[in-house]
C-alpha atoms as a PDB file:
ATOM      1  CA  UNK A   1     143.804  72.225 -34.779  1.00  0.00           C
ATOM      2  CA  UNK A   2     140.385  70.073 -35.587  1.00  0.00           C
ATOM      3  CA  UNK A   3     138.118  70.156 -32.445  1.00  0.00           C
ATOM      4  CA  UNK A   4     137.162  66.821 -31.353  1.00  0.00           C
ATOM      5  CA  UNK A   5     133.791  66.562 -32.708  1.00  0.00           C
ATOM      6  CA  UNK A   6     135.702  67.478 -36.576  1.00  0.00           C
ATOM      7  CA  UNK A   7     137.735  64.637 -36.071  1.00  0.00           C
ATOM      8  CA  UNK A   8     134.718  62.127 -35.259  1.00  0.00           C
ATOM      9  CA  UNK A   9     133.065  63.173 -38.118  1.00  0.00           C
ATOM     10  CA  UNK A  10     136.599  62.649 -40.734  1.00  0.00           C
ATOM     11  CA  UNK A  11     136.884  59.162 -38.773  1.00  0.00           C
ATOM     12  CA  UNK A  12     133.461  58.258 -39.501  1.00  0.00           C
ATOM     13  CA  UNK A  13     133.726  59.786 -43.285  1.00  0.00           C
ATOM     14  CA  UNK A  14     136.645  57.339 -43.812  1.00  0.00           C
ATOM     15  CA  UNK A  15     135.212  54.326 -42.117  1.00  0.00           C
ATOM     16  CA  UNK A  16     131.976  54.557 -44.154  1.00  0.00           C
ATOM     17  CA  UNK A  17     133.925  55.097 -47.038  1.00  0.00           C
ATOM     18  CA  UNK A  18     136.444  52.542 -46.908  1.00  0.00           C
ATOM     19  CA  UNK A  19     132.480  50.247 -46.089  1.00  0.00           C
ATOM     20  CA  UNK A  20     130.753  51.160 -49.025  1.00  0.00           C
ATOM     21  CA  UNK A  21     134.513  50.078 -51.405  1.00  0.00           C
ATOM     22  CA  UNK A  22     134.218  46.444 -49.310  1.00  0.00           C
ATOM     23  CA  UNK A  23     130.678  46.313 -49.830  1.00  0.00           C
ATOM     24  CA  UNK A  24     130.977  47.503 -53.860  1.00  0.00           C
ATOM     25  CA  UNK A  25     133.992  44.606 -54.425  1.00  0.00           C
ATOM     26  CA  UNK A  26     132.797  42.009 -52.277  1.00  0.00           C
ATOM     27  CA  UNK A  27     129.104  42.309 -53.730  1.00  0.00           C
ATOM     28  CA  UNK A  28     127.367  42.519 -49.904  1.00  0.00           C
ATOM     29  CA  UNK A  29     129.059  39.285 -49.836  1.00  0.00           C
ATOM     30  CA  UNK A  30     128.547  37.477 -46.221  1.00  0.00           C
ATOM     31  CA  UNK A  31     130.117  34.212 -44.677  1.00  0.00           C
ATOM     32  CA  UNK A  32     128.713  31.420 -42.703  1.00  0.00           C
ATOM     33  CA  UNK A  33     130.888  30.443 -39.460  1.00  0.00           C
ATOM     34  CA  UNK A  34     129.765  26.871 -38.187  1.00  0.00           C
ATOM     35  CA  UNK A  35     130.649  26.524 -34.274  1.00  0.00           C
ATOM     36  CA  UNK A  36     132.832  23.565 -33.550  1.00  0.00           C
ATOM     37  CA  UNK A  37     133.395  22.147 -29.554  1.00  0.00           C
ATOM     38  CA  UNK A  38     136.790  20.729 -28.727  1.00  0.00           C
ATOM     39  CA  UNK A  39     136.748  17.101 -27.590  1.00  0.00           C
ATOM     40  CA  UNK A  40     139.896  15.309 -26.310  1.00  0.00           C
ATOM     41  CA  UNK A  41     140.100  11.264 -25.879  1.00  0.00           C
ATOM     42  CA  UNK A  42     141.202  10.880 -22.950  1.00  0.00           C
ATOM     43  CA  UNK A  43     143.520   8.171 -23.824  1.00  0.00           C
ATOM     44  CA  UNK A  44     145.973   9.546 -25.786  1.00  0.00           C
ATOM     45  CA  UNK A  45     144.841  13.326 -25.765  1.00  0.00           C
ATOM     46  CA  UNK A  46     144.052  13.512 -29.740  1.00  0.00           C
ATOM     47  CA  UNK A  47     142.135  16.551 -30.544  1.00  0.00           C
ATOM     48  CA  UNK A  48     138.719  16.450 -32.203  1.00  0.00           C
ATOM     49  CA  UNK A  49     136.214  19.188 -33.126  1.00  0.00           C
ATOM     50  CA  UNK A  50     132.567  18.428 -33.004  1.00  0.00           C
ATOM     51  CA  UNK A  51     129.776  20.441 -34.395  1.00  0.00           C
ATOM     52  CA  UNK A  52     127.395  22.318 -32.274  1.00  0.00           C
ATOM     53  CA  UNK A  53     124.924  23.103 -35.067  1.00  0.00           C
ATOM     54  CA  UNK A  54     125.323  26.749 -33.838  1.00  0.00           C
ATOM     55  CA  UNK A  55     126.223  29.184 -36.674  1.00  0.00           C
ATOM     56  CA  UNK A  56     126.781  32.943 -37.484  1.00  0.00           C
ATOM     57  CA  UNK A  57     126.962  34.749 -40.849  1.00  0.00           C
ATOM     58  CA  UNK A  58     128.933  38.008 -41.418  1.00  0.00           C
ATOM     59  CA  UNK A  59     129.265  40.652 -44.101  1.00  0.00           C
ATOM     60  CA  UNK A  60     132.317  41.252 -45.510  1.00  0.00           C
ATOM     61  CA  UNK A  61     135.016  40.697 -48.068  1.00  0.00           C
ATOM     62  CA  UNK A  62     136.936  36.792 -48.466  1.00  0.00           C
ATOM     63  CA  UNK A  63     139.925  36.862 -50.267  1.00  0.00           C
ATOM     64  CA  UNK A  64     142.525  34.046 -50.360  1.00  0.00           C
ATOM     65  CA  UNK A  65     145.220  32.650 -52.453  1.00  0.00           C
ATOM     66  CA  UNK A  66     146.520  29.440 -53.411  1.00  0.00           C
ATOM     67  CA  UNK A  67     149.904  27.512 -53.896  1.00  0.00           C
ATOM     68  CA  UNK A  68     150.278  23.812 -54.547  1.00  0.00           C
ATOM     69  CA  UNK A  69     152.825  21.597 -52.357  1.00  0.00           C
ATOM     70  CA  UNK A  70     154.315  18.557 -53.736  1.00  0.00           C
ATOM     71  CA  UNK A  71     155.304  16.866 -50.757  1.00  0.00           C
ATOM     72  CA  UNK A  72     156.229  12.607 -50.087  1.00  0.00           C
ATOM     73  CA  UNK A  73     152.838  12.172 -48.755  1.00  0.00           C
ATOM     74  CA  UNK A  74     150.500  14.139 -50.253  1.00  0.00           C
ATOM     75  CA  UNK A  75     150.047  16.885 -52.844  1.00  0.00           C
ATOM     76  CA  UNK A  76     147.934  20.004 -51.267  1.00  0.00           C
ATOM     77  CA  UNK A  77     146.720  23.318 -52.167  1.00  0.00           C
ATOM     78  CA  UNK A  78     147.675  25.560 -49.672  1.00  0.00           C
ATOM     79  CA  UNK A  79     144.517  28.571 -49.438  1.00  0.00           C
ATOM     80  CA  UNK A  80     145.600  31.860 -47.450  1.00  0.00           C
ATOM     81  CA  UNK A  81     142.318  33.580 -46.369  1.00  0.00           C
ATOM     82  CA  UNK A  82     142.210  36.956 -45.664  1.00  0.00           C
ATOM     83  CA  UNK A  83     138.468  38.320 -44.629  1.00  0.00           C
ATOM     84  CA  UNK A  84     137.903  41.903 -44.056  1.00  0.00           C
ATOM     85  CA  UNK A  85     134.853  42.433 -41.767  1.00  0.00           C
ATOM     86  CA  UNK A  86     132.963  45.668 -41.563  1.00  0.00           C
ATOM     87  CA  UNK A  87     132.486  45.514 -37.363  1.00  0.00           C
ATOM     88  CA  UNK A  88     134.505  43.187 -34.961  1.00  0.00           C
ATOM     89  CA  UNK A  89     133.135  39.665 -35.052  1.00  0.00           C
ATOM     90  CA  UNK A  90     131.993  39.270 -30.956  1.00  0.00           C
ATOM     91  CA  UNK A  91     131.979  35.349 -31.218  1.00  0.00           C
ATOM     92  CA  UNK A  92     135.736  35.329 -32.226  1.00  0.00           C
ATOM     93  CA  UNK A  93     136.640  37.560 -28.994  1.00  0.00           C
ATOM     94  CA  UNK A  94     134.333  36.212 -26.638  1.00  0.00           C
ATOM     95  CA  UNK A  95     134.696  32.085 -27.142  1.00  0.00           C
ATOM     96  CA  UNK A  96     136.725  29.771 -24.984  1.00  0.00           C
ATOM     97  CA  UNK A  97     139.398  27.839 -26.138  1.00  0.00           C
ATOM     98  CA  UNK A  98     137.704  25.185 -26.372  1.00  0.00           C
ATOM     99  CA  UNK A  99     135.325  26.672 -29.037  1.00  0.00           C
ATOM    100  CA  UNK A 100     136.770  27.093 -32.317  1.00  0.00           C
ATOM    101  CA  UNK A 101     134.340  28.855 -35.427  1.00  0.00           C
ATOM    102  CA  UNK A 102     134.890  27.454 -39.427  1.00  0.00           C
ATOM    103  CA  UNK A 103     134.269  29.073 -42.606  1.00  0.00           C
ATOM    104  CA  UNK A 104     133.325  27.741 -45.198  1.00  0.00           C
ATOM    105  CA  UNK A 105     133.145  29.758 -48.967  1.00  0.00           C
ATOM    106  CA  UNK A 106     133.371  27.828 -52.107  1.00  0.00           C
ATOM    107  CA  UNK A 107     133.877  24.450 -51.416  1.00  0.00           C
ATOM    108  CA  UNK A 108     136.840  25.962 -48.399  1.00  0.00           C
ATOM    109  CA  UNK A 109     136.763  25.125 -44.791  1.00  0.00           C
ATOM    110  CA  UNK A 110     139.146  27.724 -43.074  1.00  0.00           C
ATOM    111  CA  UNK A 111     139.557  29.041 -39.457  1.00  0.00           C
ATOM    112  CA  UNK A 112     141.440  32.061 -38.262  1.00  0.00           C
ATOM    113  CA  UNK A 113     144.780  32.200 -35.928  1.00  0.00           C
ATOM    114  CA  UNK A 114     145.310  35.694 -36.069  1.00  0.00           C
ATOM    115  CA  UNK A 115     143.680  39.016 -36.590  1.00  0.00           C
ATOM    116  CA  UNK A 116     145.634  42.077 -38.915  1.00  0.00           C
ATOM    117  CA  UNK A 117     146.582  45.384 -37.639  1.00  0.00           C
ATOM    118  CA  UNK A 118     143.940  47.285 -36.875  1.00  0.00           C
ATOM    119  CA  UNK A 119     143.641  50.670 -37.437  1.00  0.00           C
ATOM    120  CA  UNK A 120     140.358  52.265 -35.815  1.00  0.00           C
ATOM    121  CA  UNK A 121     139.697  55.263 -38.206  1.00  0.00           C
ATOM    122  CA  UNK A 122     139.087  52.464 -40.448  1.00  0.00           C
ATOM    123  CA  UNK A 123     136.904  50.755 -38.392  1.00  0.00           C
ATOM    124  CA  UNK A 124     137.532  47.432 -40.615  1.00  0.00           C
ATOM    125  CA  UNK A 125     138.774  43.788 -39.487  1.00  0.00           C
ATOM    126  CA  UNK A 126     140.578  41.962 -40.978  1.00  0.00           C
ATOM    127  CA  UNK A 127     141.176  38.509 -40.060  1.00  0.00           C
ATOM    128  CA  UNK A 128     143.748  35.607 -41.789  1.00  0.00           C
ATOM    129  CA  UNK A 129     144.113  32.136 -41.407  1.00  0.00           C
ATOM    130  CA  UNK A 130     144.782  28.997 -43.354  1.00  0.00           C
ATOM    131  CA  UNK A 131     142.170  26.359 -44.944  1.00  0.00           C
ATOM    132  CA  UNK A 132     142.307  23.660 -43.596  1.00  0.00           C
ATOM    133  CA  UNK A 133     144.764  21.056 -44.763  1.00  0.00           C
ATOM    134  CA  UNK A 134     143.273  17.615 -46.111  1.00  0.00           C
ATOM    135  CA  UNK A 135     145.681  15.523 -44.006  1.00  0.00           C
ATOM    136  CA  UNK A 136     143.746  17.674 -41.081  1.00  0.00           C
ATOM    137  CA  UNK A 137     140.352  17.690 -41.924  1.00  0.00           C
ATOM    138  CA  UNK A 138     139.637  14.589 -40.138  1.00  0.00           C
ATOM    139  CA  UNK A 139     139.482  16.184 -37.043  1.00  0.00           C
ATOM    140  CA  UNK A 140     136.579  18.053 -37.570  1.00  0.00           C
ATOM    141  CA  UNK A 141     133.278  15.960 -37.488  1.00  0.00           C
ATOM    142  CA  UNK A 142     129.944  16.617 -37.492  1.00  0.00           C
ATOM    143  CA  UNK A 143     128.492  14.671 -34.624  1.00  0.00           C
ATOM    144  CA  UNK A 144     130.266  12.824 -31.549  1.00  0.00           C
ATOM    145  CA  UNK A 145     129.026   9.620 -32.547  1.00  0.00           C
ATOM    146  CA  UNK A 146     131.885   9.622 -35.246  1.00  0.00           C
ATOM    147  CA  UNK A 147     134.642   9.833 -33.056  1.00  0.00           C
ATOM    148  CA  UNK A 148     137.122   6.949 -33.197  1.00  0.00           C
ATOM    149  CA  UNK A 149     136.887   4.322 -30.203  1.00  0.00           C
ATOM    150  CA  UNK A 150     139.891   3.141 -28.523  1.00  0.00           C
ATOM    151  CA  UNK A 151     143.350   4.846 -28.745  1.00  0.00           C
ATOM    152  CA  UNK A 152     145.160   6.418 -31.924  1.00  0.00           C
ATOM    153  CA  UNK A 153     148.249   6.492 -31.217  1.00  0.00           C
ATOM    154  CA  UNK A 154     150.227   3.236 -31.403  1.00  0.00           C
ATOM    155  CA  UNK A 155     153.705   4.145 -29.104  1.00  0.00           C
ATOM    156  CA  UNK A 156     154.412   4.468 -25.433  1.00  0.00           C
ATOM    157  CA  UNK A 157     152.732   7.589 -24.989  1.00  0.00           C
ATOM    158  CA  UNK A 158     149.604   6.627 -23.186  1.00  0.00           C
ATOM    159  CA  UNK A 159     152.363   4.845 -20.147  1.00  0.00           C
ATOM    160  CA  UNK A 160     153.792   8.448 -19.423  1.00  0.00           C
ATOM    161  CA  UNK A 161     150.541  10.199 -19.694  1.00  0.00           C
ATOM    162  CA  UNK A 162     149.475   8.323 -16.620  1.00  0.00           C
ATOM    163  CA  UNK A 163     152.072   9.695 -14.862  1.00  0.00           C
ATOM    164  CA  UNK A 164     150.565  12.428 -13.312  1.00  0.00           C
ATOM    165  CA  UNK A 165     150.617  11.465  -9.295  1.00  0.00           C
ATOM    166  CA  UNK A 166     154.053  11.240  -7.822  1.00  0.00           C
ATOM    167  CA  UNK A 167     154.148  11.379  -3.908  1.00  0.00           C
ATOM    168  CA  UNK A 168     151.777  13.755  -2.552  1.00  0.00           C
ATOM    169  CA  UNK A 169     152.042  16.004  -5.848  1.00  0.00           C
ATOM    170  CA  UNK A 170     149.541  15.542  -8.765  1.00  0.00           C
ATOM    171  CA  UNK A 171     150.130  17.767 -12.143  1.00  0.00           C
ATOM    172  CA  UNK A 172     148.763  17.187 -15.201  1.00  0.00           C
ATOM    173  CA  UNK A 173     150.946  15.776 -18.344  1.00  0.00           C
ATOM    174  CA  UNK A 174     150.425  16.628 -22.133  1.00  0.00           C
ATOM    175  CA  UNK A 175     151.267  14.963 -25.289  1.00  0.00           C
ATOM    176  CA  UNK A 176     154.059  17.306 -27.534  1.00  0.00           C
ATOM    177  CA  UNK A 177     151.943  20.003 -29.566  1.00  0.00           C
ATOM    178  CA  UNK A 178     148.543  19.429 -27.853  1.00  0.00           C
ATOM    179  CA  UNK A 179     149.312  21.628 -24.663  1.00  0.00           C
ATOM    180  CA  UNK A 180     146.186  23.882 -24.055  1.00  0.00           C
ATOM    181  CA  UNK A 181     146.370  27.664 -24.773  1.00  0.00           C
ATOM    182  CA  UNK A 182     148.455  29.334 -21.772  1.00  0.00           C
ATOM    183  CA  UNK A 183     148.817  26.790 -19.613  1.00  0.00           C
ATOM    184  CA  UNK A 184     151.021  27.902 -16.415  1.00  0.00           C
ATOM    185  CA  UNK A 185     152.898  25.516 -14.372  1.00  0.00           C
ATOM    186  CA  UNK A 186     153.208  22.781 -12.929  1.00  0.00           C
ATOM    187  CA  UNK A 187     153.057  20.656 -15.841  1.00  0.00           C
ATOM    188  CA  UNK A 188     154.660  17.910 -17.948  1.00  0.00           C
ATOM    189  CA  UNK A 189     154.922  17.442 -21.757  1.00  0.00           C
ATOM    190  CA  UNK A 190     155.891  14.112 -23.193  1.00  0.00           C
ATOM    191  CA  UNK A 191     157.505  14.136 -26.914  1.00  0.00           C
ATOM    192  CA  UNK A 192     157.611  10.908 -28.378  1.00  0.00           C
ATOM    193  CA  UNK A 193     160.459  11.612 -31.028  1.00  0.00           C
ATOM    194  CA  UNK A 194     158.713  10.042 -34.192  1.00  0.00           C
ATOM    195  CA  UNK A 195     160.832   8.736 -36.174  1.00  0.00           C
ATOM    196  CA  UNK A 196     162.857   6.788 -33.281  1.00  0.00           C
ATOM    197  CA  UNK A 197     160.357   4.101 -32.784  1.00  0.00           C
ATOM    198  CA  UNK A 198     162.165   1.008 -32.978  1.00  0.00           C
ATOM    199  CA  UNK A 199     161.631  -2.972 -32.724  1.00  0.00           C
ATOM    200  CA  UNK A 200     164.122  -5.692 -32.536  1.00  0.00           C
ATOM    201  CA  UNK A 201     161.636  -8.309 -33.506  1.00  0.00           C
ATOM    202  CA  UNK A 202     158.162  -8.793 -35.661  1.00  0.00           C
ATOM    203  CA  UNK A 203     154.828  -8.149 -34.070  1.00  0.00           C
ATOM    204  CA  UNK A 204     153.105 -11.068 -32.847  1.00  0.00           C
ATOM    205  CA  UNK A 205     149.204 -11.168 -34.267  1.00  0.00           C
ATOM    206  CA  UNK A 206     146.232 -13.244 -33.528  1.00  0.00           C
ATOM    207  CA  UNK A 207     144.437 -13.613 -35.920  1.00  0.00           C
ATOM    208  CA  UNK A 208     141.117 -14.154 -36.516  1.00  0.00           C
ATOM    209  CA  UNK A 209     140.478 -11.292 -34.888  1.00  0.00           C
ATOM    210  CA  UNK A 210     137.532 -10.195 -32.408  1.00  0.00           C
ATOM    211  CA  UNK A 211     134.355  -7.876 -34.465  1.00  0.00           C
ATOM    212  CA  UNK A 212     133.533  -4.834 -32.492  1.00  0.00           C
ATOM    213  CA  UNK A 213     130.192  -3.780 -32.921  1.00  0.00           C
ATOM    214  CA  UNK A 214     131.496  -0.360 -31.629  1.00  0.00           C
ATOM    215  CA  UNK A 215     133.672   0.179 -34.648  1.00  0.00           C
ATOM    216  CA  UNK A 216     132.710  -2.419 -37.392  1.00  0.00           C
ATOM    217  CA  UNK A 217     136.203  -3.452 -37.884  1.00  0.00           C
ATOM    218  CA  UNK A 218     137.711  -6.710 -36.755  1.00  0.00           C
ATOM    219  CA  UNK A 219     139.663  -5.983 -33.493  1.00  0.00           C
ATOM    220  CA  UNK A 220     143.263  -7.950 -33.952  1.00  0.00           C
ATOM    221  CA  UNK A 221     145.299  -8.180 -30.737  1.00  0.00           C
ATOM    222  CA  UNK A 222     148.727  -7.868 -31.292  1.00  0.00           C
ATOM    223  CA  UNK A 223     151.851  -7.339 -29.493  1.00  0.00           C
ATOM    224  CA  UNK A 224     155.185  -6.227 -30.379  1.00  0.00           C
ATOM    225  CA  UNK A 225     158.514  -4.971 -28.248  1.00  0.00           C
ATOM    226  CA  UNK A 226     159.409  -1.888 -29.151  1.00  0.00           C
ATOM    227  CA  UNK A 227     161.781   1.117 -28.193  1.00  0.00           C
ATOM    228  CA  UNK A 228     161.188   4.425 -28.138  1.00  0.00           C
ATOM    229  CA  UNK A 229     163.113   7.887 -27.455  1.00  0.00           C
ATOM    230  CA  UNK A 230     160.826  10.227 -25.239  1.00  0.00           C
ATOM    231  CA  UNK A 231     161.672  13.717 -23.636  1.00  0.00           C
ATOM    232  CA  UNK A 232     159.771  14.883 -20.460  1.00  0.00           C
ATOM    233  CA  UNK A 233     159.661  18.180 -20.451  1.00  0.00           C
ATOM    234  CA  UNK A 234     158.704  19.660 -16.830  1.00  0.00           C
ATOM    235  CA  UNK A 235     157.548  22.974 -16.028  1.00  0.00           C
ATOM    236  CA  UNK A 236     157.762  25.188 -12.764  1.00  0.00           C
ATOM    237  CA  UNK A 237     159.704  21.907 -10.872  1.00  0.00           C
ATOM    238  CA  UNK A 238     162.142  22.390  -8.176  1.00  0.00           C
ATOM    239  CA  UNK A 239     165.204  20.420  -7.920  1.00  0.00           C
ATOM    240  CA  UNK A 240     163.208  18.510  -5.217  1.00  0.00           C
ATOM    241  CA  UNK A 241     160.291  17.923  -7.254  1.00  0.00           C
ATOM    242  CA  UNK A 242     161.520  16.752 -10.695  1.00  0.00           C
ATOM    243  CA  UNK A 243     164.075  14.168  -8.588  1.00  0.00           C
ATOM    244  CA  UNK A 244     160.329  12.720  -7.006  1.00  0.00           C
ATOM    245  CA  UNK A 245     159.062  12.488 -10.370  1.00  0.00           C
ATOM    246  CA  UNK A 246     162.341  10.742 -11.536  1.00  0.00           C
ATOM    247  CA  UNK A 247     162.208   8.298  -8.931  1.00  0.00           C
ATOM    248  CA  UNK A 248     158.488   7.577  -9.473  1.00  0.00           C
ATOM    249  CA  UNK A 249     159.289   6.571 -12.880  1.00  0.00           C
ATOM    250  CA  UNK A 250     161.497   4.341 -11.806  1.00  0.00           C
ATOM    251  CA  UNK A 251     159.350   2.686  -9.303  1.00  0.00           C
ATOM    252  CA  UNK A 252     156.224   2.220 -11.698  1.00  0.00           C
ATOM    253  CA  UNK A 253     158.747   0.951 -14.422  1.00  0.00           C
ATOM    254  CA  UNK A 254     160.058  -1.795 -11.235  1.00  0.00           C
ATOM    255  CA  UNK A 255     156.409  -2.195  -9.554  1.00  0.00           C
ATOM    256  CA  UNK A 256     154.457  -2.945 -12.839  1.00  0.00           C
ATOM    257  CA  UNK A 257     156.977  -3.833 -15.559  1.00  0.00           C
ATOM    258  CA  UNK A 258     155.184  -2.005 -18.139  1.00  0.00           C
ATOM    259  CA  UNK A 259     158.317  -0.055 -19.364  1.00  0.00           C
ATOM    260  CA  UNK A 260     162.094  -0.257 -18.697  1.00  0.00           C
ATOM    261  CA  UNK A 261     164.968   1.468 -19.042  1.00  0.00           C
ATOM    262  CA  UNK A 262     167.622   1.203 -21.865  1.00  0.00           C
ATOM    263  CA  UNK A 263     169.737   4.820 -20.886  1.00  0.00           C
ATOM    264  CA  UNK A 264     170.236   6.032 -17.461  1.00  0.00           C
ATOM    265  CA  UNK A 265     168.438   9.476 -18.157  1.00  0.00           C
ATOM    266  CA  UNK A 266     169.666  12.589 -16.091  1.00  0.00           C
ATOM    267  CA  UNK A 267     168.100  15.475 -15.240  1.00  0.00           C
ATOM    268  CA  UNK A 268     168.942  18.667 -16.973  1.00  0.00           C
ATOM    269  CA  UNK A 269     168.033  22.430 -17.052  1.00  0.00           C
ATOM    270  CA  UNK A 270     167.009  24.203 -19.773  1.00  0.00           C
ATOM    271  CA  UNK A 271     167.028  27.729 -20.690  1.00  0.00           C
ATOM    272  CA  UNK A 272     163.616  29.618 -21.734  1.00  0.00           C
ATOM    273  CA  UNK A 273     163.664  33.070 -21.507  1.00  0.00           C
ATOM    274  CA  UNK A 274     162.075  36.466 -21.700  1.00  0.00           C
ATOM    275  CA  UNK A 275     163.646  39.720 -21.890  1.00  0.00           C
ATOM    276  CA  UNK A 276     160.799  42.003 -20.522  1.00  0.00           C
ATOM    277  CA  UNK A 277     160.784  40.110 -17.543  1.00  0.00           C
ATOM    278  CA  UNK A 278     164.529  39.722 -17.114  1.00  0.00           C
ATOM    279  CA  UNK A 279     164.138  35.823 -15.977  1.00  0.00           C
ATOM    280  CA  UNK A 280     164.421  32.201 -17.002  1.00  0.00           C
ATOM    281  CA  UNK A 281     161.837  30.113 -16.469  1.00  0.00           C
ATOM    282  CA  UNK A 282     161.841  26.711 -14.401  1.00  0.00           C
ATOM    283  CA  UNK A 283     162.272  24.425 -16.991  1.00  0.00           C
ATOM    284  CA  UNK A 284     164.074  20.775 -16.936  1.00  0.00           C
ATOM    285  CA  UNK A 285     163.902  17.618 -19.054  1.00  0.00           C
ATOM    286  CA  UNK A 286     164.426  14.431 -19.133  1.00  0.00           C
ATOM    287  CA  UNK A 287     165.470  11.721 -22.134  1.00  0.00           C
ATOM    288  CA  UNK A 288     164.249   8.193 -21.831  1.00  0.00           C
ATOM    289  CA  UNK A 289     164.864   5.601 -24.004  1.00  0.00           C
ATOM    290  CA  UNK A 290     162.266   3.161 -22.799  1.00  0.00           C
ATOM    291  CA  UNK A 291     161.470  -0.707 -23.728  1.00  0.00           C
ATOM    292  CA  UNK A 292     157.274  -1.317 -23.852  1.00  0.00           C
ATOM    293  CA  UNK A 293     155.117  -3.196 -25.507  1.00  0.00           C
ATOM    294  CA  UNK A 294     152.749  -1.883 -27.687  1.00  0.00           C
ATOM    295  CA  UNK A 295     150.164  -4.544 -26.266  1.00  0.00           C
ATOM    296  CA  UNK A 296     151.252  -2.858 -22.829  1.00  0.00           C
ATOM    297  CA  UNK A 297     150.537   0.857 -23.882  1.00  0.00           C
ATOM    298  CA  UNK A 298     147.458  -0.351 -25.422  1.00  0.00           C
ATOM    299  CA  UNK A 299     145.854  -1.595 -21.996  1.00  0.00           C
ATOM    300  CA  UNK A 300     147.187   1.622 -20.196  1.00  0.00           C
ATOM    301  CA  UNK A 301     145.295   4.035 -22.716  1.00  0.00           C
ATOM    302  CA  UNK A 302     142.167   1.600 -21.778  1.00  0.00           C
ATOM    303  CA  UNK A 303     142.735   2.631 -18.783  1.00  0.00           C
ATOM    304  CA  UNK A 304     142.642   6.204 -18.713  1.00  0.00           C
ATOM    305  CA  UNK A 305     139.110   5.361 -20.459  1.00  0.00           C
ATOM    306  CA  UNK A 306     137.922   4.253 -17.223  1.00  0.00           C
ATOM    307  CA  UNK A 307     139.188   6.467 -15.064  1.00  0.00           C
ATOM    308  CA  UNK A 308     137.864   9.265 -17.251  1.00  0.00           C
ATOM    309  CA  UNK A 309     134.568   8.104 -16.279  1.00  0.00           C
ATOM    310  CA  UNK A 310     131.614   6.159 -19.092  1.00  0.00           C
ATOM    311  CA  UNK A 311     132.409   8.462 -21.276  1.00  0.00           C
ATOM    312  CA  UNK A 312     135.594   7.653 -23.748  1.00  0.00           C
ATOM    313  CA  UNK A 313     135.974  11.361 -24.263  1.00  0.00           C
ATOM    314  CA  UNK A 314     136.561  14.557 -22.016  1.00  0.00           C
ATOM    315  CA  UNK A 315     135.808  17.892 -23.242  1.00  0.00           C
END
């Protein structure tokens, strides 16, 4: 049997090895990382990613491969980076989630979601990830001042957003696909189901409309009833406390008129489980098909600017 001190010294033969072949392919090739913070409007929760101007390079070897997607709205090269590092890249591991670090190697911006098995008598990373997607690369900007003013979205969802204070309970509510990383309950998610926006009538417009020195675009008021199909779905709520949050609805959509109801929603209890655990979790939802109009969820989400403070943006 190898004594301890042999198999150091065959672990550190391979891993210097298996260096100098990254090293000999890759040319001593290194990558830039540019450090991105996460900023979120606070009225409708869209994701941005600002740079910091902070940036790290790192030896190692990029490889990624491409495919082409024909799809209704856009044609995109798809680019699957793989890059093998020759030590663990700290600023990866140590960064909040509200940090994210991009890539960028011939003419590619990419980020990574996942890192490869490791195996340590190898001592090599290897971490994959997608380019970024065109239709996505909006999102990351270079300096706060670009970020869009007023809200993006156009539907109901800034009216449920605001409804995180019902009785003596307060829990926070986010949009579908934009919950933070490991979140634990309480909390609510609101999915507006896209392609269920309706409208019995044409928008009303005034027009000319207002400049806005903020945005240099003409701002048009406009109005227009409109129906949409949301799901609440609610985390870690008792019986007790998703009927308070029911009934709150119901009140704001009485007290201030700024939605009503076209269904008569119901409770129900959902099933999420996992098997280590043996459990389900406390999960519920609840379908709404709700009347608004657009002018309405508009002044909400202008709102939530104010009450997020000066600033239009929370980070």
């Amino acid at each position: 049997m190898p004594s301890i001190t042999e198999s150091q010294n065959s672990q550190s033969q391979l891993a210097d090895t298996l260096a100098a072949g990254v090293n000999t392919l890759s040319l001593n090739q290194t990558v830039t990382f540019q450090e991105y913070s996460q900023v979120i409007l606070s009225e409708d929760l869209y994701v941005f990613w600002v740079a910091t101007g902070n940036t790290v390079t790192v030896q190692g070897s990029l490889h990624y491969a491409t495919s082409q997607n024909q799809n209704e709205d856009e044609t995109i090269s798809l680019n699957r980076v793989i890059f093998t590092a020759l030590s663990q890249i700290d600023e990866f591991n140590s960064i909040s989630p509200t940090t994210l670090w991009v890539g960028e190697f011939d003419g590619l911006q990419f980020s990574f979601n996942n890192r490869g098995l490791f195996y340590q008598q190898a001592n090599l990373f290897h971490y994959q990830g997608d380019a970024v997607y065109p239709a996505l690369a909006s999102q990351l900007i270079n300096s706060a001042a670009d970020l869009p003013v007023g809200p993006i979205v156009s539907n109901s969802l800034p009216i449920w957003l605001a409804q995180t204070t019902f009785g003596t309970t307060t829990v926070p509510v986010y949009a579908s696909f934009l919950v933070p990383a490991n979140v634990t309950p309480p909390y609510v998610v609101v999915h507006v189901e896209p392609d269920m926006t309706e409208a019995p009538s044409f928008p009303i417009y005034q027009w000319p409309g207002n400049p806005s020195p903020l945005t240099k675009l003409v701002q048009m008021p406009s109005s227009q009833l409109a129906l949409d199909r949301v799901r609440l779905t609610m985390y870690g709520f008792t019986n007790q406390t998703a009927i308070q949050f029911y009934a709150s609805l119901i009140d704001y959509s009485i007290n201030t008129g700024n939605f009503g109801f076209r269904n008569t929603p119901v409770i129900r209890d959902q099933k999420r489980t996992q098997s280590e655990l043996g459990v389900i979790a406390m999960k519920k939802t609840l379908d709404i098909e709700a009347w608004y109009y657009q002018a309405t969820a508009d002044a909400v989400a202008r709102r939530l600017i104010l009450s997020a403070g000066f600033s239009s943006i929370t980070v």
